[in-house]
N, C-alpha and C. Protein backbone atom coordinates (compact mmCIF):
# COMPACT_ATOMS: atom_id res chain seq x y z
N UNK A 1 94.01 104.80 77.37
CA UNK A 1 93.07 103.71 77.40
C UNK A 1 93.02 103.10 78.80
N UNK A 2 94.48 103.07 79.31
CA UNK A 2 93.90 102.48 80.77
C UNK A 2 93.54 103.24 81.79
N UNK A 3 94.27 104.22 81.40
CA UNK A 3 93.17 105.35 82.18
C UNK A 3 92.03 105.16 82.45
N UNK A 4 91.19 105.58 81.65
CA UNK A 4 89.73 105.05 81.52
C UNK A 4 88.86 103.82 81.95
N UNK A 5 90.10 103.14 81.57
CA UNK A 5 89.41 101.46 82.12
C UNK A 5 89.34 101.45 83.53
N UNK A 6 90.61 102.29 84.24
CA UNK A 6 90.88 102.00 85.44
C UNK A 6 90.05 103.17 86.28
N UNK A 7 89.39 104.23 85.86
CA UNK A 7 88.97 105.09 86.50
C UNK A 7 87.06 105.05 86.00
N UNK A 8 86.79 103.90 85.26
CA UNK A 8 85.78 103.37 85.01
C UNK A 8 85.45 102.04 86.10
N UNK A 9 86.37 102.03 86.51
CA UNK A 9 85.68 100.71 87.49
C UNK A 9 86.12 101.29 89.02
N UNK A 10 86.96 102.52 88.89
CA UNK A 10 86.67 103.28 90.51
C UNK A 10 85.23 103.93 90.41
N UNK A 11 84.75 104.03 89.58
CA UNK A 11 83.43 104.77 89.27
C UNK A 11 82.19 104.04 89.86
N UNK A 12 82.56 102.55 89.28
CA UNK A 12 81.71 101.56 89.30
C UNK A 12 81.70 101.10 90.54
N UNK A 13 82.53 101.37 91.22
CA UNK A 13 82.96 100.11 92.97
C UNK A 13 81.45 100.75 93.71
N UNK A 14 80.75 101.35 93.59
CA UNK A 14 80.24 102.48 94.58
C UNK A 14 78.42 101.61 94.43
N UNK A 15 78.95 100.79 93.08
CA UNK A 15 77.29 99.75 92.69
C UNK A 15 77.58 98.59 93.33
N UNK A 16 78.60 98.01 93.87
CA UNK A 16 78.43 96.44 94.15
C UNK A 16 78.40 96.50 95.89
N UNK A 17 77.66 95.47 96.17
CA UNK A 17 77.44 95.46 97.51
C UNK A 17 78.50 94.98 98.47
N UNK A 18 79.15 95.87 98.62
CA UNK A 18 80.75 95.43 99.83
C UNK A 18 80.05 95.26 100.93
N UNK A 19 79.32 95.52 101.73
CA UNK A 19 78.20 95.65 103.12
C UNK A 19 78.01 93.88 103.28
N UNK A 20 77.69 93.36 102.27
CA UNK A 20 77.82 92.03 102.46
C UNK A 20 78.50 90.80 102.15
N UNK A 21 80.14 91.45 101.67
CA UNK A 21 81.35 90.40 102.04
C UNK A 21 81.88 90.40 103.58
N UNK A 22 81.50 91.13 104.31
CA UNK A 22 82.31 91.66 105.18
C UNK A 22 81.14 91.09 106.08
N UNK A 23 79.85 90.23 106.21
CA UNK A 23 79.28 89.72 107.21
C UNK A 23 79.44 89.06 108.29
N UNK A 24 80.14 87.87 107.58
CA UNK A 24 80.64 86.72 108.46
C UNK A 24 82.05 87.09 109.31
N UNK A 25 82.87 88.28 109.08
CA UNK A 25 83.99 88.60 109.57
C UNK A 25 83.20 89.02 110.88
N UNK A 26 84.39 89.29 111.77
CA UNK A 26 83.96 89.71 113.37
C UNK A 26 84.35 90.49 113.35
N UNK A 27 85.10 91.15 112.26
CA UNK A 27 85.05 92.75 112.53
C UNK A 27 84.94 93.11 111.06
N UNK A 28 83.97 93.99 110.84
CA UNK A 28 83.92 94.40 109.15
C UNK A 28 84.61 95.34 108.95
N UNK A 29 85.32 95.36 107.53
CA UNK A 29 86.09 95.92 107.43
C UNK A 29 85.89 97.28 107.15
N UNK A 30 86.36 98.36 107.50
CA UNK A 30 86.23 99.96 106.75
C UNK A 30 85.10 99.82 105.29
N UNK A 31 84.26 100.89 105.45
CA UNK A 31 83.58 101.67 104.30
C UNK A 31 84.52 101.82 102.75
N UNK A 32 85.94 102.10 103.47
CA UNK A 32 86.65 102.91 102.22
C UNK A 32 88.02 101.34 101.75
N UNK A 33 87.85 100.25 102.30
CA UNK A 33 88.53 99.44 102.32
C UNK A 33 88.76 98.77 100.90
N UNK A 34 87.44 98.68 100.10
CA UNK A 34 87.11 98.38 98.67
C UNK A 34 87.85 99.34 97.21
N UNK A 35 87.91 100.75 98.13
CA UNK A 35 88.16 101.99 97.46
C UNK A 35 90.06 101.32 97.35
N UNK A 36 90.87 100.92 98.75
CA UNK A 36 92.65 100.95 98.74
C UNK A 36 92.51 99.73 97.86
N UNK A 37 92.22 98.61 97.94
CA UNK A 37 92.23 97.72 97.59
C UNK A 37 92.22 97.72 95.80
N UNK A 38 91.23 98.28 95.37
CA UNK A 38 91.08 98.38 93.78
C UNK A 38 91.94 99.45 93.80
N UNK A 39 92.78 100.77 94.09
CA UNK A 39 93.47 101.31 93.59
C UNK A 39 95.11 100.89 93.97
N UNK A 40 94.83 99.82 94.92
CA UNK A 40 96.69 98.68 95.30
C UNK A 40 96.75 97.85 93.53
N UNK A 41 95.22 97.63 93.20
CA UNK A 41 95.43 96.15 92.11
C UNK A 41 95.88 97.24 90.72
N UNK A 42 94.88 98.66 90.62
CA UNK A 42 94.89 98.94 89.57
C UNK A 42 96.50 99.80 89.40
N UNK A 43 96.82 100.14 90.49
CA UNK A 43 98.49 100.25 90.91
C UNK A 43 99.32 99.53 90.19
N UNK A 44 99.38 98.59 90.65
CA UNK A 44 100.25 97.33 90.29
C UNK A 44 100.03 97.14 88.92
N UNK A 45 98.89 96.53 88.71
CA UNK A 45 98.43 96.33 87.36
C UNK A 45 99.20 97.32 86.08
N UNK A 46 99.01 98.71 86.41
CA UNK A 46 100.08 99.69 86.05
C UNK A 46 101.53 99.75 85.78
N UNK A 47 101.95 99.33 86.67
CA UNK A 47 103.30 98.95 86.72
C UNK A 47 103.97 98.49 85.85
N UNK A 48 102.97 97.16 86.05
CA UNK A 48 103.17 95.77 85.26
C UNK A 48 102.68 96.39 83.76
N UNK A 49 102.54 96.96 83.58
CA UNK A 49 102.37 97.40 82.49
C UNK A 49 103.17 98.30 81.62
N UNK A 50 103.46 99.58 82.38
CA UNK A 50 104.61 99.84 82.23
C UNK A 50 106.14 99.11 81.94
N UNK A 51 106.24 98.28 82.89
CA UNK A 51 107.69 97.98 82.77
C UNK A 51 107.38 97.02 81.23
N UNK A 52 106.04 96.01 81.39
CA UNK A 52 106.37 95.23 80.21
C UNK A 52 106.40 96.06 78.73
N UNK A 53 105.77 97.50 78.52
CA UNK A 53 106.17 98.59 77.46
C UNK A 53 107.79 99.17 77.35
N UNK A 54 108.01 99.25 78.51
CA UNK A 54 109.53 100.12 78.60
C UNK A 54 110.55 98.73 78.12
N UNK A 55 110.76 97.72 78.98
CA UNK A 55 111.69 96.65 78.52
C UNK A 55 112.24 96.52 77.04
N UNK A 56 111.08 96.31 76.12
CA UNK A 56 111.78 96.47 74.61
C UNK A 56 112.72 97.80 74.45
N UNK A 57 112.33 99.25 74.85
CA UNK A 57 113.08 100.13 75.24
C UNK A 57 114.32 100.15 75.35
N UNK A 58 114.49 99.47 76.73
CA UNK A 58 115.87 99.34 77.28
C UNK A 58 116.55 98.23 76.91
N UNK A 59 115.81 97.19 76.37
CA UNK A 59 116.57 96.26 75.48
C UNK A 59 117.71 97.24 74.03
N UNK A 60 116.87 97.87 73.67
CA UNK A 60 117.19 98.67 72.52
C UNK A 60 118.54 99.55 72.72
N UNK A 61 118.50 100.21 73.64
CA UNK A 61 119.31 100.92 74.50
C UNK A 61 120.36 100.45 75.02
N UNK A 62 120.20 99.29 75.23
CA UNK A 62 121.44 98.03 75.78
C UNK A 62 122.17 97.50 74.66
N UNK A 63 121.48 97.48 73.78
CA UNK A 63 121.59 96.87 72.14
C UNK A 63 123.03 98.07 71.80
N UNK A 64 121.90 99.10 71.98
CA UNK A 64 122.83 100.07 71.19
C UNK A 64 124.09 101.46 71.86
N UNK A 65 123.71 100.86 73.22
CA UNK A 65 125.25 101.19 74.12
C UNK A 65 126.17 99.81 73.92
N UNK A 66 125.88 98.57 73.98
CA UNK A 66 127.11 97.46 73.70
C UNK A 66 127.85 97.82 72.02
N UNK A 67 127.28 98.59 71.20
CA UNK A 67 127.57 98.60 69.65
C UNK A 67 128.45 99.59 69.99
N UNK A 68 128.76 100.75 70.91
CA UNK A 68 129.71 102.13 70.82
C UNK A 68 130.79 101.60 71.66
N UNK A 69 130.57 100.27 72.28
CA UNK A 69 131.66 99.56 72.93
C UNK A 69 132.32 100.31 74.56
N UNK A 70 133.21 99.41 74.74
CA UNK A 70 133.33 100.05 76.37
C UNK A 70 133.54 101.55 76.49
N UNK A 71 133.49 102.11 77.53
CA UNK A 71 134.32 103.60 78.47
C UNK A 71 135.25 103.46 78.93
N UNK A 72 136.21 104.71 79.09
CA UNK A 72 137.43 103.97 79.61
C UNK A 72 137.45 103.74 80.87
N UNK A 73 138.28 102.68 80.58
CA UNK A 73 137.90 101.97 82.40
C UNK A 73 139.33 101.87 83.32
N UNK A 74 139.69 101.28 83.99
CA UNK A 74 141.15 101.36 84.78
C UNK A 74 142.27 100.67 84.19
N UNK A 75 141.74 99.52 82.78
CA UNK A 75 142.53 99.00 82.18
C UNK A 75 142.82 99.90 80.60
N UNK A 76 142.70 100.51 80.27
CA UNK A 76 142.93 102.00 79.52
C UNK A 76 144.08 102.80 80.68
N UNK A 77 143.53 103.11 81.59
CA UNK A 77 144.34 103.88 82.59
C UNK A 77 145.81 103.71 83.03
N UNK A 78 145.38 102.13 83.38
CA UNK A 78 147.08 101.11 83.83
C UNK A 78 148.09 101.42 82.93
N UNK A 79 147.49 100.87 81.27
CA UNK A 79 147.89 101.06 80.12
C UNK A 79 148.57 102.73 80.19
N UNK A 80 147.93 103.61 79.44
CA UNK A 80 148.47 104.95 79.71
C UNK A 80 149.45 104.97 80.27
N UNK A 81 149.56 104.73 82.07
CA UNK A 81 150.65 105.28 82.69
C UNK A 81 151.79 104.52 82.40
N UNK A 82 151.44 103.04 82.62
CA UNK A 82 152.98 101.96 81.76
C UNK A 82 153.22 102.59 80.80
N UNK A 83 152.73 103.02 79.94
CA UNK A 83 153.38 103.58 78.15
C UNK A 83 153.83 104.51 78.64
N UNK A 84 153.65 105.68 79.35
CA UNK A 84 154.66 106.97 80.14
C UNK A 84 155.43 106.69 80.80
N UNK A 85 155.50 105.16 81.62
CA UNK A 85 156.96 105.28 82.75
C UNK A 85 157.93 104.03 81.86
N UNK A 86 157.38 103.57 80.76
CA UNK A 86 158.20 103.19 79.68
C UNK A 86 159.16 103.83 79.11
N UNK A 87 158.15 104.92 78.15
CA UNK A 87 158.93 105.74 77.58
C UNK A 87 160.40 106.87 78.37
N UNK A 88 160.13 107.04 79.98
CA UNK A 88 160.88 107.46 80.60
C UNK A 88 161.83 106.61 80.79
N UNK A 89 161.68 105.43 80.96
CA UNK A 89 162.61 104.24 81.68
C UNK A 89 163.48 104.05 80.55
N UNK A 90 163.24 103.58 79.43
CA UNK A 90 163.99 102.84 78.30
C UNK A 90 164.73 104.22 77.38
N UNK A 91 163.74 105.41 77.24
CA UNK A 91 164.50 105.97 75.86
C UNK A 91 164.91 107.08 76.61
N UNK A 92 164.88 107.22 78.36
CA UNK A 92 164.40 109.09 78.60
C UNK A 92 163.51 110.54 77.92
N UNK A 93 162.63 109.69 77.37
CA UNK A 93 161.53 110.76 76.66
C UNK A 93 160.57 111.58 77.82
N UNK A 94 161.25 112.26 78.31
CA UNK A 94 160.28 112.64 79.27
C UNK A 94 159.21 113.65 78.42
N UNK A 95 159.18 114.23 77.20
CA UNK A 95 158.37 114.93 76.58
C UNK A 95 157.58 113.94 75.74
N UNK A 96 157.59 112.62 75.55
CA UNK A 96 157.10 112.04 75.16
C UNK A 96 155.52 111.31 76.70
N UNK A 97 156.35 111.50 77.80
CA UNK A 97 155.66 111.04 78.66
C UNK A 97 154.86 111.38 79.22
N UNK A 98 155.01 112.90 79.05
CA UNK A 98 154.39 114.18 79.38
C UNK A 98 152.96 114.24 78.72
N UNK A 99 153.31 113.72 77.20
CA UNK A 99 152.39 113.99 76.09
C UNK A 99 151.39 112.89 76.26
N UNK A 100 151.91 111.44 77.09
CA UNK A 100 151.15 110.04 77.06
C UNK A 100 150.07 110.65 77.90
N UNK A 101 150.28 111.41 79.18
CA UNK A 101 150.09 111.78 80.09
C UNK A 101 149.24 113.04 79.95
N UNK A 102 149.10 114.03 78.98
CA UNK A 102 148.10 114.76 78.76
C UNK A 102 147.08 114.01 77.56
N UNK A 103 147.78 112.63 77.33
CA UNK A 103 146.42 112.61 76.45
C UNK A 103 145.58 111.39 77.43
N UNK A 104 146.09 110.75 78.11
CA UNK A 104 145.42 110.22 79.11
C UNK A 104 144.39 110.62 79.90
N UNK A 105 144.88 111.67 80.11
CA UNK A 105 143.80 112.71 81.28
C UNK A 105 142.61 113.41 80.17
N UNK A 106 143.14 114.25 79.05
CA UNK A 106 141.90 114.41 78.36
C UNK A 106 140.99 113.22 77.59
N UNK A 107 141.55 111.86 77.80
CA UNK A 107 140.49 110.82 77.14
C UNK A 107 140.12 110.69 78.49
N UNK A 108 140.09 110.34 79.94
CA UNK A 108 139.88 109.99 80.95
C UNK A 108 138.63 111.19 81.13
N UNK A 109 139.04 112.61 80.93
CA UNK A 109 138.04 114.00 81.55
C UNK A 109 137.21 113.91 81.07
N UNK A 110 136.90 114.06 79.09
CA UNK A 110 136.25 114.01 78.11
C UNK A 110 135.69 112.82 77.63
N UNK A 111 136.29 111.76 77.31
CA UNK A 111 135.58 110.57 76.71
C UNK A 111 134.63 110.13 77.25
N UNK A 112 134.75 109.80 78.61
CA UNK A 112 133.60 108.96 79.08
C UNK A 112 132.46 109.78 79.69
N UNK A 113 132.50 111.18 79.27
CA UNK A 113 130.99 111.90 79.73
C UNK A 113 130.35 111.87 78.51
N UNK A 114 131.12 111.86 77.32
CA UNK A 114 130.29 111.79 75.81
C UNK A 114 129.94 110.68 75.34
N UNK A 115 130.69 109.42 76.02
CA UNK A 115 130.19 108.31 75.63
C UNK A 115 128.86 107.52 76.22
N UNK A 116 128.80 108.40 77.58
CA UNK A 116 127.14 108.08 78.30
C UNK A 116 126.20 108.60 77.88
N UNK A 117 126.84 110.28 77.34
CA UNK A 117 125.72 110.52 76.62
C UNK A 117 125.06 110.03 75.68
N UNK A 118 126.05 109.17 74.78
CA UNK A 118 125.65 109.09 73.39
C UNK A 118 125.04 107.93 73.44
N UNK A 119 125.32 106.93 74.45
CA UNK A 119 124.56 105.81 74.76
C UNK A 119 123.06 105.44 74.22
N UNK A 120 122.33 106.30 74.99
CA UNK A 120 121.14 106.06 74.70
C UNK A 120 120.17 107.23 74.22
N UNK A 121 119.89 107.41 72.93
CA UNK A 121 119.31 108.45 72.18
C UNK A 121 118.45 108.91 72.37
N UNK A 122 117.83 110.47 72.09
CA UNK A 122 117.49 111.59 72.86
C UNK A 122 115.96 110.69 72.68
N UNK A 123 115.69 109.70 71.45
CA UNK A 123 114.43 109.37 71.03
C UNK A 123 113.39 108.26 72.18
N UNK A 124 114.44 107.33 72.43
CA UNK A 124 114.39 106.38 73.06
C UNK A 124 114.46 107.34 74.91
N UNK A 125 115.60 108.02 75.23
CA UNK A 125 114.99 108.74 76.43
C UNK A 125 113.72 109.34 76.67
N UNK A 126 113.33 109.97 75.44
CA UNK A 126 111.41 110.84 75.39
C UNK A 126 110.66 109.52 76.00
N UNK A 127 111.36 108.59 75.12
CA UNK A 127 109.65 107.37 75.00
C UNK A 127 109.64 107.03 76.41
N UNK A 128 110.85 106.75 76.86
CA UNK A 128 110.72 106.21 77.77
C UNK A 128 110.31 107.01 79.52
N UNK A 129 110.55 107.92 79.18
CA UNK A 129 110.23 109.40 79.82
C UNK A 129 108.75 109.52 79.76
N UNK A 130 108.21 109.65 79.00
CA UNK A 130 106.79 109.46 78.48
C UNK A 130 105.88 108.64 79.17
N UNK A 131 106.58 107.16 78.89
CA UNK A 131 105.49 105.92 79.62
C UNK A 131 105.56 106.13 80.98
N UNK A 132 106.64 106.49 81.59
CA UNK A 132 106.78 106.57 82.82
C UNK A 132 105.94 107.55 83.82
N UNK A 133 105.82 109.06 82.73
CA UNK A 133 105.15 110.14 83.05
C UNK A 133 103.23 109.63 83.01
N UNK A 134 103.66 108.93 81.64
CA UNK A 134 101.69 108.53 81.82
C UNK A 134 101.30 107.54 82.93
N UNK A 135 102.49 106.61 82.91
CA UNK A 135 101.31 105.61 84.26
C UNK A 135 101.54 106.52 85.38
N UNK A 136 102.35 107.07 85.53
CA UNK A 136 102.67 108.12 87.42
C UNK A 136 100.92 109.36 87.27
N UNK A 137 100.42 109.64 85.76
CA UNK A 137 99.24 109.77 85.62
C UNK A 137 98.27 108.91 85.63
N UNK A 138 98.10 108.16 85.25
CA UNK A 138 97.03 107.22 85.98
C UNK A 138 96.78 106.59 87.00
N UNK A 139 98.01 106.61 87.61
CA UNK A 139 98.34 106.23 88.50
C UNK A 139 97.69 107.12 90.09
N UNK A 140 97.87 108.61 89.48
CA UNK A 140 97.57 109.26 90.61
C UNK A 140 96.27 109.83 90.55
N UNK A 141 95.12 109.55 89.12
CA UNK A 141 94.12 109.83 89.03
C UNK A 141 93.20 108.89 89.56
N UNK A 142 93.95 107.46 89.60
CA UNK A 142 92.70 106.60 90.08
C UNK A 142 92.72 107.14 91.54
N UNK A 143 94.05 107.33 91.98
CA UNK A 143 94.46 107.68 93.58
C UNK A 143 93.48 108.39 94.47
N UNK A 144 93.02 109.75 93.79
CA UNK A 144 92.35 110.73 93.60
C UNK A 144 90.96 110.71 93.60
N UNK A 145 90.69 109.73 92.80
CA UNK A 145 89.41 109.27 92.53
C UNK A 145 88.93 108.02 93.63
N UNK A 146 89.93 107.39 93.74
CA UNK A 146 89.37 106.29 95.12
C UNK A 146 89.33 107.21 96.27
N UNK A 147 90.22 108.00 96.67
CA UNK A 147 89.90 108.79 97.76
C UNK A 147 88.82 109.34 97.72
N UNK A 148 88.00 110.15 96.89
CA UNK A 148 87.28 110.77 96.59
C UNK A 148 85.84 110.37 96.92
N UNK A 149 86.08 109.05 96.16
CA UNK A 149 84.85 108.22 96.46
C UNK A 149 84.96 107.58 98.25
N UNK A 150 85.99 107.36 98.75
CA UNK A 150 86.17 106.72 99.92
C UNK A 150 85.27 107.82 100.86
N UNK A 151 85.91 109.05 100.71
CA UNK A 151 85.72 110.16 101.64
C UNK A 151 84.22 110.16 101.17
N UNK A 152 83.31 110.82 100.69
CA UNK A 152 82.06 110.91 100.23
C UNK A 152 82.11 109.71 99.11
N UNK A 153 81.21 108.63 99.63
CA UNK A 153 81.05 107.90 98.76
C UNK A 153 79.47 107.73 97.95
N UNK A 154 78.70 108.40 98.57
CA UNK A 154 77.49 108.75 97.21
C UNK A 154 77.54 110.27 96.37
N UNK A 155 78.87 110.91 96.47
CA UNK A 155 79.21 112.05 95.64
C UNK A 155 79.29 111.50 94.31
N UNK A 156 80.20 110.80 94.14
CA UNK A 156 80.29 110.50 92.46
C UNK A 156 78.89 109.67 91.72
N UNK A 157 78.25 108.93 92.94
CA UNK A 157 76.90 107.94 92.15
C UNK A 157 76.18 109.33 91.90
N UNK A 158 75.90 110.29 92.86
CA UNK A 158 75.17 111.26 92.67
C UNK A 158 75.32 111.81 91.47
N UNK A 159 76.29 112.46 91.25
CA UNK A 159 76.88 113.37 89.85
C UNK A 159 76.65 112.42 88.84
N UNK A 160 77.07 111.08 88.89
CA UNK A 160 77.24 110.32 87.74
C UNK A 160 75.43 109.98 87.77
N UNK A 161 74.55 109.85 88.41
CA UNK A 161 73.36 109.62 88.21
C UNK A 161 72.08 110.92 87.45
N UNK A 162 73.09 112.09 88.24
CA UNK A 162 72.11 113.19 87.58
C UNK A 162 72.95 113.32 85.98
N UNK A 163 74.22 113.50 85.91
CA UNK A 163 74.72 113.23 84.85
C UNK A 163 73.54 112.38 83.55
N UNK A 164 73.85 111.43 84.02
CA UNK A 164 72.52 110.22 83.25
C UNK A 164 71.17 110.92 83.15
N UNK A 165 70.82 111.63 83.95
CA UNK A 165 69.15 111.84 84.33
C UNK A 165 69.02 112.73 82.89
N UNK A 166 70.28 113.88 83.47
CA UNK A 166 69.98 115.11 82.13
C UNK A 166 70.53 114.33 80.45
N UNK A 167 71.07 113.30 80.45
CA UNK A 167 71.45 112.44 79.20
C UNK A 167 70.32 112.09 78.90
N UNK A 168 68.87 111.57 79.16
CA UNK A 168 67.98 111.12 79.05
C UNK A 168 67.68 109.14 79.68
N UNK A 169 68.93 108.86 80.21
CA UNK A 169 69.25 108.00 81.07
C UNK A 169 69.16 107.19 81.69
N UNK A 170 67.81 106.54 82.22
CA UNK A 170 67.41 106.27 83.37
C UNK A 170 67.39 104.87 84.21
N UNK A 171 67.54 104.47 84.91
CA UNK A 171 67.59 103.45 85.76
C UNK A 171 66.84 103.08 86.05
């Protein structure tokens, strides 16, 4: 939908008279100046659009990485090695310390690559993958299309006028 909206009024820039905002300036500005300008707003505008779709997203995602609770972090770690130079110090378990000590390292190797994964679900990555992929598309069609019109700017009135003519159309 915004596609359309937004590549409906690069269509349209090519009817309003820019030739006479630019009078009273002492230097008028570029032919194609109307063309950066509506594709900076319809840019942005994008954006802003995007992020305000994605946010509930990553709210969700935040929601539901705080629920699987922390990764291990350096206070897990500290822990671990005190419980191994414990068990050496007080009872001489060095096979006990050994054992603190291989299970340390495989929760340290293993845990915390499965717990990022699991973070945020394969469903919620698509969507959000998705919105991102469509505005970087509209994004680069208006792009395309303002250039287009900038560079030859009675190409598209042309097409879009005979377009109309053979519709039955007329102006």
């Amino acid at each position: 939908m915004w596609f359309l909206l937004f590549t409906a009024g690069a269509l349209a820039l090519h009817l309003a008279d820019w030739a006479g905002l630019g009078r009273g300036l002492p230097h008028p500005p570029p032919s194609w100046a109307p063309y950066a300008i509506y594709f900076l707003l319809a840019a942005l505008l994008r954006l802003a659009i995007r992020d305000a779709r994605l946010r509930p997203l990553q709210k969700k995602a935040r929601a539901l990485a705080a629920e699987q609770g922390p990764g291990f972090g350096v206070a897990d770690f500290g822990m671990g090695v005190g419980k191994g130079v414990a068990s050496v110090v007080v009872g001489g378990d060095f096979l006990g310390a050994a054992m603190v000590g291989a299970d340390l390292l495989v929760r340290w190797l293993f845990g915390t690559r499965a717990r990022q994964r699991k973070r945020i679900p394969a469903a919620l990555r698509e969507a959000m993958a998705r919105e991102r992929r469509s505005a970087l598309r509209c994004i680069v069609a208006v792009a395309i299309l303002c250039m287009a019109q900038a560079i030859q700017p009675d190409l598209l009135s042309r097409v879009t006028s005979d377009a109309l003519a053979l519709a039955g159309v007329g102006f």
